[in-house]
Protein backbone atom coordinates (compact mmCIF):
# COMPACT_ATOMS: atom_id res chain seq x y z
CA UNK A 1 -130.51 -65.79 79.71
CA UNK A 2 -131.71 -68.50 77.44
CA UNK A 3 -130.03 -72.16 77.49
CA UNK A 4 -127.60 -71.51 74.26
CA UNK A 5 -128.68 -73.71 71.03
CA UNK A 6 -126.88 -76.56 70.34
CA UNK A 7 -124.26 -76.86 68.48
CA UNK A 8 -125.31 -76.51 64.63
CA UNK A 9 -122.90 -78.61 62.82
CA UNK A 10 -123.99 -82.07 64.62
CA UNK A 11 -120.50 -82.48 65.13
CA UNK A 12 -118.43 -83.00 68.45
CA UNK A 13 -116.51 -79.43 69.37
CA UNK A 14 -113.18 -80.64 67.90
CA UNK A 15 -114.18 -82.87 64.69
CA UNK A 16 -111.73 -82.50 61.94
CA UNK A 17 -114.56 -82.25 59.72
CA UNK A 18 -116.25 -79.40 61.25
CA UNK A 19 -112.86 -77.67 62.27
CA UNK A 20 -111.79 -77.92 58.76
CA UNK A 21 -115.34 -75.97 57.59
CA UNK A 22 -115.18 -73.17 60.38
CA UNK A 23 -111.34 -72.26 59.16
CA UNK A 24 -112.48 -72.20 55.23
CA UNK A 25 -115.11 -69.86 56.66
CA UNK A 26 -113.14 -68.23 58.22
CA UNK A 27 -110.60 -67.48 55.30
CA UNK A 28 -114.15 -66.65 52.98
CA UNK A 29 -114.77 -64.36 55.02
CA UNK A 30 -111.15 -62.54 54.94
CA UNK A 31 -111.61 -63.13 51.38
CA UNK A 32 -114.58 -61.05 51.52
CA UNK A 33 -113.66 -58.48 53.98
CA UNK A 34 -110.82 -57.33 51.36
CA UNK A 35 -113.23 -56.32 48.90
CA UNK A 36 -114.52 -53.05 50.78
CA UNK A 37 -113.46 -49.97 50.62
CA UNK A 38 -110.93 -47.77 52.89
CA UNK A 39 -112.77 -45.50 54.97
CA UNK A 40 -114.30 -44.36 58.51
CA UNK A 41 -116.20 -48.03 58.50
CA UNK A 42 -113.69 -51.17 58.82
CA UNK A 43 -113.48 -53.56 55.93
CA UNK A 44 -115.84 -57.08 56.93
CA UNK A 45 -116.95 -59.78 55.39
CA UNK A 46 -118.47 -62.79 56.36
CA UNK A 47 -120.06 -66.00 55.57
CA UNK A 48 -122.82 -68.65 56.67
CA UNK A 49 -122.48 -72.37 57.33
CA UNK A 50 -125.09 -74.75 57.56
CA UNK A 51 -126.13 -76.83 60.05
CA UNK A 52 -124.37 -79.38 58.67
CA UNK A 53 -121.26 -77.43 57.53
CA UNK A 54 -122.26 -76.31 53.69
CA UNK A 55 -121.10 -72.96 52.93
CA UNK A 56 -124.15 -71.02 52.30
CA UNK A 57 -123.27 -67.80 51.07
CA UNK A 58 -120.92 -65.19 52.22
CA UNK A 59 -121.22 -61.10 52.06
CA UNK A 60 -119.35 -57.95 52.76
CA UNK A 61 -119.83 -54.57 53.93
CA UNK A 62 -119.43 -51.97 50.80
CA UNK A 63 -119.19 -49.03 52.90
CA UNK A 64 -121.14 -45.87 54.79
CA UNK A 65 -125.12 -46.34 54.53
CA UNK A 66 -124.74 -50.04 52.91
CA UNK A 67 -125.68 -53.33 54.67
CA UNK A 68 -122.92 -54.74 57.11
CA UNK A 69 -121.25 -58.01 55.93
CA UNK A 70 -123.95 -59.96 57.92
CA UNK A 71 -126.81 -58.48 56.61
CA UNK A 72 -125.42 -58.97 52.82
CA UNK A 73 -124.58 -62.74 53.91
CA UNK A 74 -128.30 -63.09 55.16
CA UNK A 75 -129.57 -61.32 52.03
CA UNK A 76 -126.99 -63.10 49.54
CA UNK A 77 -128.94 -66.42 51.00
CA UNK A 78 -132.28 -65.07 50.96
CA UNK A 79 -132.26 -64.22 47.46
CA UNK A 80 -131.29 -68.40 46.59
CA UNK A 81 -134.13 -69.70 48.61
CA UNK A 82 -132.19 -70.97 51.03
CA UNK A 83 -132.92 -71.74 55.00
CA UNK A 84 -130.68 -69.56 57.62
CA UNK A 85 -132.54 -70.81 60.53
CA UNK A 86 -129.77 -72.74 62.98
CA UNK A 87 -126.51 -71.54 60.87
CA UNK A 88 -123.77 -70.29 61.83
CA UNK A 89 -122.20 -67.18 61.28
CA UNK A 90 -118.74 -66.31 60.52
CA UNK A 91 -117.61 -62.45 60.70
CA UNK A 92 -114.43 -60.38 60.75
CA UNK A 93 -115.59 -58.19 63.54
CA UNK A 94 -117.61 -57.94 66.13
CA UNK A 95 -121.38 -57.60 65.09
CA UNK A 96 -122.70 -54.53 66.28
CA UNK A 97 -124.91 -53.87 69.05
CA UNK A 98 -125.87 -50.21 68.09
CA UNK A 99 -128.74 -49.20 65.49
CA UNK A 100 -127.99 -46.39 63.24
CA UNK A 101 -127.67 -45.59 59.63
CA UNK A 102 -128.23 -49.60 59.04
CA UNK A 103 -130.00 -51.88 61.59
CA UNK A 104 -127.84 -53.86 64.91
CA UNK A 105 -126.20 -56.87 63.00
CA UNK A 106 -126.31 -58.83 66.16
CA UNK A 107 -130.10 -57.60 66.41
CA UNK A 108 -130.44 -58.76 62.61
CA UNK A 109 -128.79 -61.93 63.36
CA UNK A 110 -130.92 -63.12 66.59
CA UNK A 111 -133.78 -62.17 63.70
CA UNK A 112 -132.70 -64.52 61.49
CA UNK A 113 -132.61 -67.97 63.56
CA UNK A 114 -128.96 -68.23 63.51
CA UNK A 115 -127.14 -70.85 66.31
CA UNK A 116 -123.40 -69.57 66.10
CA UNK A 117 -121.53 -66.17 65.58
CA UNK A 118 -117.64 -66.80 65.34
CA UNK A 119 -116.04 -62.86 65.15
CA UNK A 120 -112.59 -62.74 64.85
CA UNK A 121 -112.35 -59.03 66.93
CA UNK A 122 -114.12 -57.34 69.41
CA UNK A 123 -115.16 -54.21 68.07
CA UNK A 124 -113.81 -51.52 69.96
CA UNK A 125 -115.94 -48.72 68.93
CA UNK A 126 -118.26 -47.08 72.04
CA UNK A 127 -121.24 -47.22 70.41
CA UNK A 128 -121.35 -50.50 68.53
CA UNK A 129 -119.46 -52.83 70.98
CA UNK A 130 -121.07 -55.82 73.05
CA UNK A 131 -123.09 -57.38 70.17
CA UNK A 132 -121.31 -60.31 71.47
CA UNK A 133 -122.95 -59.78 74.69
CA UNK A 134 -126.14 -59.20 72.85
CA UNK A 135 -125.77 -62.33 71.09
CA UNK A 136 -125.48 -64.31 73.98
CA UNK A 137 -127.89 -62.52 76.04
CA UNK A 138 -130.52 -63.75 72.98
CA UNK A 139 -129.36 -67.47 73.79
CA UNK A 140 -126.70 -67.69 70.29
CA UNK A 141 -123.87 -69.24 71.06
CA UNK A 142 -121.24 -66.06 70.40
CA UNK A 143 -117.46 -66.60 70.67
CA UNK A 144 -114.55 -65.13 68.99
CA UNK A 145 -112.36 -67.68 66.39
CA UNK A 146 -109.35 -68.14 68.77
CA UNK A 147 -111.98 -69.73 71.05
CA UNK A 148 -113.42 -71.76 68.61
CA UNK A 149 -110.38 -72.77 66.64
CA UNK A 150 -106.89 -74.35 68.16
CA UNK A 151 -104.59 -72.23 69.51
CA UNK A 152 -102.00 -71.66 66.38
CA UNK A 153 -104.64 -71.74 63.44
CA UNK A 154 -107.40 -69.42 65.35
CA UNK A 155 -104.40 -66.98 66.28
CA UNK A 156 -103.31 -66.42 62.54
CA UNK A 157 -106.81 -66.03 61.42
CA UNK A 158 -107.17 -63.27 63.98
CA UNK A 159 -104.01 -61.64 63.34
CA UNK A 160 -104.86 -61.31 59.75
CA UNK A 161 -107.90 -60.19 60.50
CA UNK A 162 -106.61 -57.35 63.10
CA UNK A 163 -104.28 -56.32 60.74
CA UNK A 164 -106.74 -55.48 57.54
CA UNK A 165 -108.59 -53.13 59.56
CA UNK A 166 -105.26 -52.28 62.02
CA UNK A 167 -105.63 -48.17 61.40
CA UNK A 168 -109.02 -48.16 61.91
CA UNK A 169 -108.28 -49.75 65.16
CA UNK A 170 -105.41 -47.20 65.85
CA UNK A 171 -108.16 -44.22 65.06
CA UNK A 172 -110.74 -45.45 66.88
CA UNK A 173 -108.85 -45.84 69.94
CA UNK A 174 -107.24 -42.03 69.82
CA UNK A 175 -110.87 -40.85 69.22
CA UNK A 176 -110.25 -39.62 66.31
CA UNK A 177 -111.37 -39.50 62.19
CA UNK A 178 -109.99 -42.13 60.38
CA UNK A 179 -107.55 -39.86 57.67
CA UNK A 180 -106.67 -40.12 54.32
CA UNK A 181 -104.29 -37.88 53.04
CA UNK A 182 -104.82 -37.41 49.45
CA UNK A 183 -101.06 -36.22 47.26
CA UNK A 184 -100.81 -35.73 43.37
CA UNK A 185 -97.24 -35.94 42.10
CA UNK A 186 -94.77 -35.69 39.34
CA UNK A 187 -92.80 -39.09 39.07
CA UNK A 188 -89.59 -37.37 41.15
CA UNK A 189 -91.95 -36.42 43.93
CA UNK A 190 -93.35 -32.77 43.31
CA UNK A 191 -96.31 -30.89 43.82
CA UNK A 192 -95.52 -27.56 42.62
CA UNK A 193 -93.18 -25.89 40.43
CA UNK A 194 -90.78 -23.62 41.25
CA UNK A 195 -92.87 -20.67 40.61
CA UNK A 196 -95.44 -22.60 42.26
CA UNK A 197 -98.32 -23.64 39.41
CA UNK A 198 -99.56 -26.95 40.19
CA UNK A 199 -102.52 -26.71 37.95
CA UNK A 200 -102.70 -29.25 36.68
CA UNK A 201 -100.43 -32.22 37.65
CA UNK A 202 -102.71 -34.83 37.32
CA UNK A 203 -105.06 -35.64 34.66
CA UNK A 204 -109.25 -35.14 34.62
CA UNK A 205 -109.81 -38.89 35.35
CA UNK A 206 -107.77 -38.56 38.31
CA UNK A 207 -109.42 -35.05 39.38
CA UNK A 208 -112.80 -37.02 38.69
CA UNK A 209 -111.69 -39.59 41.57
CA UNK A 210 -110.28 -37.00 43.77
CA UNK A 211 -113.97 -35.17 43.36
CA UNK A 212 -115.92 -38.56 43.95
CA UNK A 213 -113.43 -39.23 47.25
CA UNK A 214 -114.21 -35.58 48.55
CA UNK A 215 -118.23 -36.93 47.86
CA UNK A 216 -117.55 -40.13 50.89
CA UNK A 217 -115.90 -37.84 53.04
CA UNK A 218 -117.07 -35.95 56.62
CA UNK A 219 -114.41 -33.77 56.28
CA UNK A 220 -111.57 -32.10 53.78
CA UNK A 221 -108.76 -29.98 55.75
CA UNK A 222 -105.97 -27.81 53.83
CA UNK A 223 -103.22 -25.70 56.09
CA UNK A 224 -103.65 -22.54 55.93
CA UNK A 225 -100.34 -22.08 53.34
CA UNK A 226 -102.72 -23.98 50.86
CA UNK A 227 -105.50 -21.59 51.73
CA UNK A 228 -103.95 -18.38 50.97
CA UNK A 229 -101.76 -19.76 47.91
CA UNK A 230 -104.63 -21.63 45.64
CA UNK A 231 -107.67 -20.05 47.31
CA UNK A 232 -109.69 -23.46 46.70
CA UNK A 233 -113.58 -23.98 47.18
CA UNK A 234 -113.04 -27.19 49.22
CA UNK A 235 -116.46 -28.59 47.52
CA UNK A 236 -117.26 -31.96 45.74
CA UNK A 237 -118.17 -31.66 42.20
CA UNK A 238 -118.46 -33.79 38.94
CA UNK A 239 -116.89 -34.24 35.76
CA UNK A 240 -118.97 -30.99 34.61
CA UNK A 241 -118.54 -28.96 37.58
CA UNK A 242 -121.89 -29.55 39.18
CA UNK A 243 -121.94 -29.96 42.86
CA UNK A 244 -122.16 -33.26 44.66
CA UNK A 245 -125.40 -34.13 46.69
CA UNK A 246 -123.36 -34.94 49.81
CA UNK A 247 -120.43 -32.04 50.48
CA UNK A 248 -117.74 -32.33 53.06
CA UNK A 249 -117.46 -30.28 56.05
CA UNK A 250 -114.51 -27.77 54.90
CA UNK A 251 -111.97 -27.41 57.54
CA UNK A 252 -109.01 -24.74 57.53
CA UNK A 253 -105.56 -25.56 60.00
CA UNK A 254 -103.29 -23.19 60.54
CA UNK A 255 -102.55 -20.27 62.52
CA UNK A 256 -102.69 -17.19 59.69
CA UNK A 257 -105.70 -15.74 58.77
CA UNK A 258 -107.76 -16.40 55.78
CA UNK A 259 -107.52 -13.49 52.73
CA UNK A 260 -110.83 -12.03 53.48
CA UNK A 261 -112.22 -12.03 49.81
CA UNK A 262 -111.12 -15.65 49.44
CA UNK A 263 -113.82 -18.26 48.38
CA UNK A 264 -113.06 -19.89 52.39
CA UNK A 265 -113.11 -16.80 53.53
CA UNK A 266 -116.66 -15.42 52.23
CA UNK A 267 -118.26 -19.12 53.52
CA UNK A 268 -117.92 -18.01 56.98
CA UNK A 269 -121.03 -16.03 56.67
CA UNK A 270 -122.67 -18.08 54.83
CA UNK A 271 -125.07 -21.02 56.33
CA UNK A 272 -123.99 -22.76 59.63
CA UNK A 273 -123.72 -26.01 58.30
CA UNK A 274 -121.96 -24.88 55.08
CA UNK A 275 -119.06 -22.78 57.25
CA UNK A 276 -115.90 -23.67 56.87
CA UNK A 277 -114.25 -24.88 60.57
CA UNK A 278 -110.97 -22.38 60.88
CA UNK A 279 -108.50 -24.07 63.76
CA UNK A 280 -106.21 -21.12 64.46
CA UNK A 281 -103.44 -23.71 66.20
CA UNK A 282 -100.55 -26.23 65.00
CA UNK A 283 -101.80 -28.72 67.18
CA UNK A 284 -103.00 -30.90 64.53
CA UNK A 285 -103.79 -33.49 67.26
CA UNK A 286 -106.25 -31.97 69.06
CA UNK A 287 -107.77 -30.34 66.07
CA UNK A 288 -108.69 -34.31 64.76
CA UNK A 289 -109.99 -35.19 67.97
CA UNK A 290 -112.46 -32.11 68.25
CA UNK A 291 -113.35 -32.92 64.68
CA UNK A 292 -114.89 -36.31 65.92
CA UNK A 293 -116.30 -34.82 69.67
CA UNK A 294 -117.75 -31.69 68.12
CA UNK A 295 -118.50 -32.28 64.81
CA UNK A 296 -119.14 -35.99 64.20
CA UNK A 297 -115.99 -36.18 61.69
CA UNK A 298 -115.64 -39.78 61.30
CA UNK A 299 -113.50 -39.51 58.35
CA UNK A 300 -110.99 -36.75 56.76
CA UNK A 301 -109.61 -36.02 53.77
CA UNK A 302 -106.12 -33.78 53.74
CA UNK A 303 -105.86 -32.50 50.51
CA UNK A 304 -102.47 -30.24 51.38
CA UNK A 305 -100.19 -28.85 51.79
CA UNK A 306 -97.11 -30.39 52.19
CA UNK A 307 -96.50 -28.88 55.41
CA UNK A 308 -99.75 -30.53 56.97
CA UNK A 309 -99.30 -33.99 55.47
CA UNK A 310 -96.24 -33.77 56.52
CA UNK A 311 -97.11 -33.45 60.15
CA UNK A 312 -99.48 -35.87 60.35
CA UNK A 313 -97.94 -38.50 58.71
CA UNK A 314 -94.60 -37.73 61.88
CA UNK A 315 -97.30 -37.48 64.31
CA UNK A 316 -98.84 -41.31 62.77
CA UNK A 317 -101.96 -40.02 62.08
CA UNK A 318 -102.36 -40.93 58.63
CA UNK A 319 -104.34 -43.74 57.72
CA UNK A 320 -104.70 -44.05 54.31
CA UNK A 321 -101.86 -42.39 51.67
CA UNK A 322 -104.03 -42.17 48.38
CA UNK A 323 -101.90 -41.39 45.96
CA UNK A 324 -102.02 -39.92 42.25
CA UNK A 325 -98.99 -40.30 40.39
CA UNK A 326 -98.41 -38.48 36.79
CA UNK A 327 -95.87 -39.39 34.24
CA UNK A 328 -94.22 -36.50 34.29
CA UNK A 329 -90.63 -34.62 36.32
CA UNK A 330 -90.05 -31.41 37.11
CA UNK A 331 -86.57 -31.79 39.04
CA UNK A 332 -86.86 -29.35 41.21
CA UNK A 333 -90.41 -27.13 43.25
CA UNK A 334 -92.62 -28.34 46.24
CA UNK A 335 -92.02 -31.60 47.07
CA UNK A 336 -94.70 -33.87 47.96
CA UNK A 337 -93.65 -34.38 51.64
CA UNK A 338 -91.20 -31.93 53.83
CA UNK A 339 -89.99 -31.67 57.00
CA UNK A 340 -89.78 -35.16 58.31
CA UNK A 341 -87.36 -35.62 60.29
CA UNK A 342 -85.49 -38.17 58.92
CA UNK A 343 -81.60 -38.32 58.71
CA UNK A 344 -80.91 -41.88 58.39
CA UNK A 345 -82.36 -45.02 56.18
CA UNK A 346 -83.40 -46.98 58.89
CA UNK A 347 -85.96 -44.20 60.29
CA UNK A 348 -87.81 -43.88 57.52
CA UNK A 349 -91.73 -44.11 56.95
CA UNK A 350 -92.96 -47.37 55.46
CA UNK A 351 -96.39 -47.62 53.42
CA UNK A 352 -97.35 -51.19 51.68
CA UNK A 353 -99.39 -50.73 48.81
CA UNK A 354 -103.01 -52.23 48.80
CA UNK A 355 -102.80 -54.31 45.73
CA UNK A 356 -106.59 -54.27 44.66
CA UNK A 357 -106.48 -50.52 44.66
CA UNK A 358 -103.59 -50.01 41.73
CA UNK A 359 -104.91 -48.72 38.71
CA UNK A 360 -104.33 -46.36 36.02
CA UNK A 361 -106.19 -43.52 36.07
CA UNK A 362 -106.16 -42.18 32.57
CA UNK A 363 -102.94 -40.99 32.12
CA UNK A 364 -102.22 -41.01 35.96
CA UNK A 365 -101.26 -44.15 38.24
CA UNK A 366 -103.36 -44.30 41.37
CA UNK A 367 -102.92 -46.45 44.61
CA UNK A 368 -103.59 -46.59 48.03
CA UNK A 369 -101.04 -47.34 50.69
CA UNK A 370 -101.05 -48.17 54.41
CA UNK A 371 -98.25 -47.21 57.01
CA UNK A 372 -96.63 -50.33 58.04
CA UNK A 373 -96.79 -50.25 62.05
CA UNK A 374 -94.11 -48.71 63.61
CA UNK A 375 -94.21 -50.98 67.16
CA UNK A 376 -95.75 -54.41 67.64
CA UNK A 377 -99.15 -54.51 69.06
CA UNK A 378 -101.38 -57.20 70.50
CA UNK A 379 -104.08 -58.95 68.64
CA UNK A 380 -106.33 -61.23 70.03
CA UNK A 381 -109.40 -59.78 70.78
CA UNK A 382 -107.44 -56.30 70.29
């Protein structure tokens, strides 16, 4: 290994001055990180200091087949002229170590002359961990921000920073997709009606957006109670009904069988990669987990019904609650959720809403919302 540059701030390891700059890095970079999207990819931003402690620019990843935050950082200062040689980094996560759809960040960084990477969390995934080691291994002096920051401030910076990107943790570690289940309701909570028409709830903006998530998704899953009852095509289209570029692998849980004229149905002999995955089990578990192995399913969309929401938002394997709200009540049909379990207040399921996402949709309301953790788990480092 390489003697390690020297420090690029020409500042002793604990100068106010230079403690002061890493920490409003630091909180850029969170800044940053926020602005991506919700998906199989974490949310990361990050930001460059000069040698001498000027913010240079900052950058974020925008999601699948996009830089990573370091690379839009580097690029964000390319494009103003400005030197990168000997600064130092400042990331959410973990640079990666692994070259795939984009190029190694740490790879991209040792590139790019930099003296310093601070990450807040290792990154836990197989295949992109130990750009740390990487890093270091290139002579770049690598460290995480409790480390690098006293004890107090660099643990609340990491906390925060665990805790934006906390489910994708939780999937990753279950080897499993990340999942967003996907509900369109009536203001007092339905689906359906009682005779069971639930075309349409929602309005075409908000069909538009459910169309365009199917588009960034590996995967869409119905049970098979939705299957039989609306016979859907499971396929990504656009305001005029024209198929997407990029489709979703179309996966069927349940243990019935599929109607065998259905739309589902008739796919199954059609071509291999256009075949719709049937899981004849309940075991919604081990269906998620062979959707990653076997199929490369990083992240899935459950579009309904109730009955499968419902069990994976018991089991905690919902992610990401996207949810389409119309101004409308039925007061009475399918409600949105069943079967949970719950018989007393203080059991129930918490979400909080992600602020940036809250919009109206034409007519509709839409909004993300994340489960709030339901035990305490460590965070330095995770």
């Amino acid at each position: 290994m390489r003697e390690a540059r020297t420090m690029g701030m020409n500042q002793p390891p604990h100068d106010a001055a230079r403690e002061s700059a890493l920490r409003e890095a630091c909180e850029r970079a969170l800044e940053q990180a926020r602005r991506g999207p919700l998906g199989a990819n974490p949310r990361v931003g990050a930001a460059l200091l000069s040698p001498t402690g000027e913010l240079l620019a900052t950058g974020f990843h925008r999601g699948a087949r996009t830089p990573h935050a370091e690379a839009d950082a580097l690029l964000a200062a390319r494009e103003r002229g400005l030197d990168v040689h000997g600064a130092t980094c400042i990331v959410t996560l973990e640079p990666c170590a692994h070259a795939g759809r984009t190029p190694s960040c740490a790879r991209t960084l040792i590139d790019a002359g930099v003296a310093h990477v601070l990450y807040a969390v290792r990154d836990p995934h197989d295949i992109a961990a130990n750009g740390g080691a990487l890093l270091r291994d290139a002579g770049i002096n690598a460290r995480l921000w409790s480390d690098a920051l006293p004890g107090s401030v660099g643990g609340d910076l990491t906390a925060r920073a665990t805790e934006m990107n906390r489910r994708w943790f939780q999937a990753t570690r279950e080897s499993r997709p990340f999942v967003t289940a996907k509900i369109a309701h009536t203001l007092d909570g339905y689906v359906a009606a009682v005779d069971g028409t639930n075309a349409w709830i929602t309005g075409e903006d908000a069909r538009v957006e459910g169309h365009a998530l199917r588009s960034t998704v590996d995967a869409i899953a119905v049970g098979t109670g939705t299957a039989l009852a609306d016979d859907p095509a499971l396929t990504a289209r656009d305001a005029h009904g024209t198929l997407a570029q990029r489709q979703p692998r179309r996966v069927v849980i349940g243990e019935r069988p599929l109607e065998p004229h259905s739309r589902l149905a008739k796919a199954t002999h059609g071509p291999e990669h256009a075949r719709p995955l049937l899981y004849r089990t309940r075991d919604i578990r081990a269906v998620f987990e062979n959707l990653r192995a076997e199929h490369g399913v990083e992240h899935l969309l459950l579009e309904g019904g109730p009955r499968l929401i419902s069990a994976a938002l018991t089991l905690d394997l919902v992610d990401d609650l996207w949810i389409h709200e119309a101004p409308t009540l039925l007061g009475a049909g399918t409600p949105a959720v069943t079967g949970l379990g719950i018989g007393t207040l203080e059991n129930r399921l918490d979400f909080d809403i992600v602020p940036e996402s809250l919009h109206v949709s034409g007519s509709d309301l839409l909004f993300h919302a994340i489960p709030r953790a339901r035990q305490q788990t460590p965070t330095k480092g995770e």
